[in-house]
Protein backbone atom coordinates (compact mmCIF):
# COMPACT_ATOMS: atom_id res chain seq x y z
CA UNK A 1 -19.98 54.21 36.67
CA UNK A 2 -22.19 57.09 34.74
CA UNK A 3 -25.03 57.96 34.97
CA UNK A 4 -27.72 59.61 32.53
CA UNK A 5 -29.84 62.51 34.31
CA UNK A 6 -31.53 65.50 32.13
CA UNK A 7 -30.18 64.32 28.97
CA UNK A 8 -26.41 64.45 30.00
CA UNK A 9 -24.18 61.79 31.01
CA UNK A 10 -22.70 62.09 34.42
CA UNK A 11 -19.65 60.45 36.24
CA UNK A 12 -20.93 58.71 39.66
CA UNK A 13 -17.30 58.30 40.67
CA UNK A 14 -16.64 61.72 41.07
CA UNK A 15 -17.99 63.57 44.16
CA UNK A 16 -21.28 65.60 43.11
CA UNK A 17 -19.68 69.32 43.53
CA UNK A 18 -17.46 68.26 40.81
CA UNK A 19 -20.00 66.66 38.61
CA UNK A 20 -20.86 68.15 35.23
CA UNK A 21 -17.42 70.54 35.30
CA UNK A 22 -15.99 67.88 32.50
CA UNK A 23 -18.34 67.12 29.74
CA UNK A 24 -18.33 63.06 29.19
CA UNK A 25 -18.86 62.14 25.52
CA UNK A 26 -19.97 58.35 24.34
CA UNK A 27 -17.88 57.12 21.92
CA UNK A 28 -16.89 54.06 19.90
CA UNK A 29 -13.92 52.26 18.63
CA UNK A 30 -13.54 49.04 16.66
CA UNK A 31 -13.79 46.40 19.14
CA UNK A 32 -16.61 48.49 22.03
CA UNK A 33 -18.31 51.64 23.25
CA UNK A 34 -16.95 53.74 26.29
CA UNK A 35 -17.64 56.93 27.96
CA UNK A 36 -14.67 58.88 27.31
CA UNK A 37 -13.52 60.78 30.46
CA UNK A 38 -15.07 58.67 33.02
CA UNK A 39 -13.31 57.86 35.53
CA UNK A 40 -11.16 54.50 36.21
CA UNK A 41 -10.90 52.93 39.43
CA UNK A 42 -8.93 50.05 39.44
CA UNK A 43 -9.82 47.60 41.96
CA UNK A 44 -8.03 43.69 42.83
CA UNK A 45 -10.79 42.36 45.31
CA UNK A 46 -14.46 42.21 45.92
CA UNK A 47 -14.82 44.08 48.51
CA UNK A 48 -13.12 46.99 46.87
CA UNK A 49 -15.12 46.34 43.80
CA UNK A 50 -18.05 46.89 46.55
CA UNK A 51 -16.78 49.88 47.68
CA UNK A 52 -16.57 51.47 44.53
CA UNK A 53 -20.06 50.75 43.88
CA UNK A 54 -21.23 52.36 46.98
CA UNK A 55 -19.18 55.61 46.52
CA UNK A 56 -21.35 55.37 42.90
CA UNK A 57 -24.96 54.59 44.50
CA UNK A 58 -24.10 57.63 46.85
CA UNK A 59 -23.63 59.76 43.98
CA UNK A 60 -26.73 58.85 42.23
CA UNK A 61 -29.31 61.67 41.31
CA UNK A 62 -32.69 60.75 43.19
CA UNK A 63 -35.92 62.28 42.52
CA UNK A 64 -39.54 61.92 41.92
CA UNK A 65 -40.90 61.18 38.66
């Protein structure tokens, strides 16, 4: 889960004191696109796949516009 603030990507699964220490590049391949060095949570259920988005939404960069 990545977000885009000031022009630069941004991993929202990584707690925000660590954000922006690893530089996440877009890329493509063959078959897709990805975010290389985002990070992969694997989940098996819904409610973990619910958890992981709340651990992203709390992440999130909020401001006015």
């Amino acid at each position: 889960m990545v977000e885009i603030y000031m022009e630069k990507l941004q991993d929202l699964l990584v707690p925000k004191a660590q954000q922006g220490k690893k530089e996440l590049k877009v890329k493509q391949s063959k078959n897709h696109v990805y975010v290389d060095g985002a990070k992969k949570v694997p989940v098996t259920s819904y409610e973990q796949i619910w958890s992981v988005i709340d651990m992203g939404e709390k992440n999130r960069t909020i401001g006015s516009t």
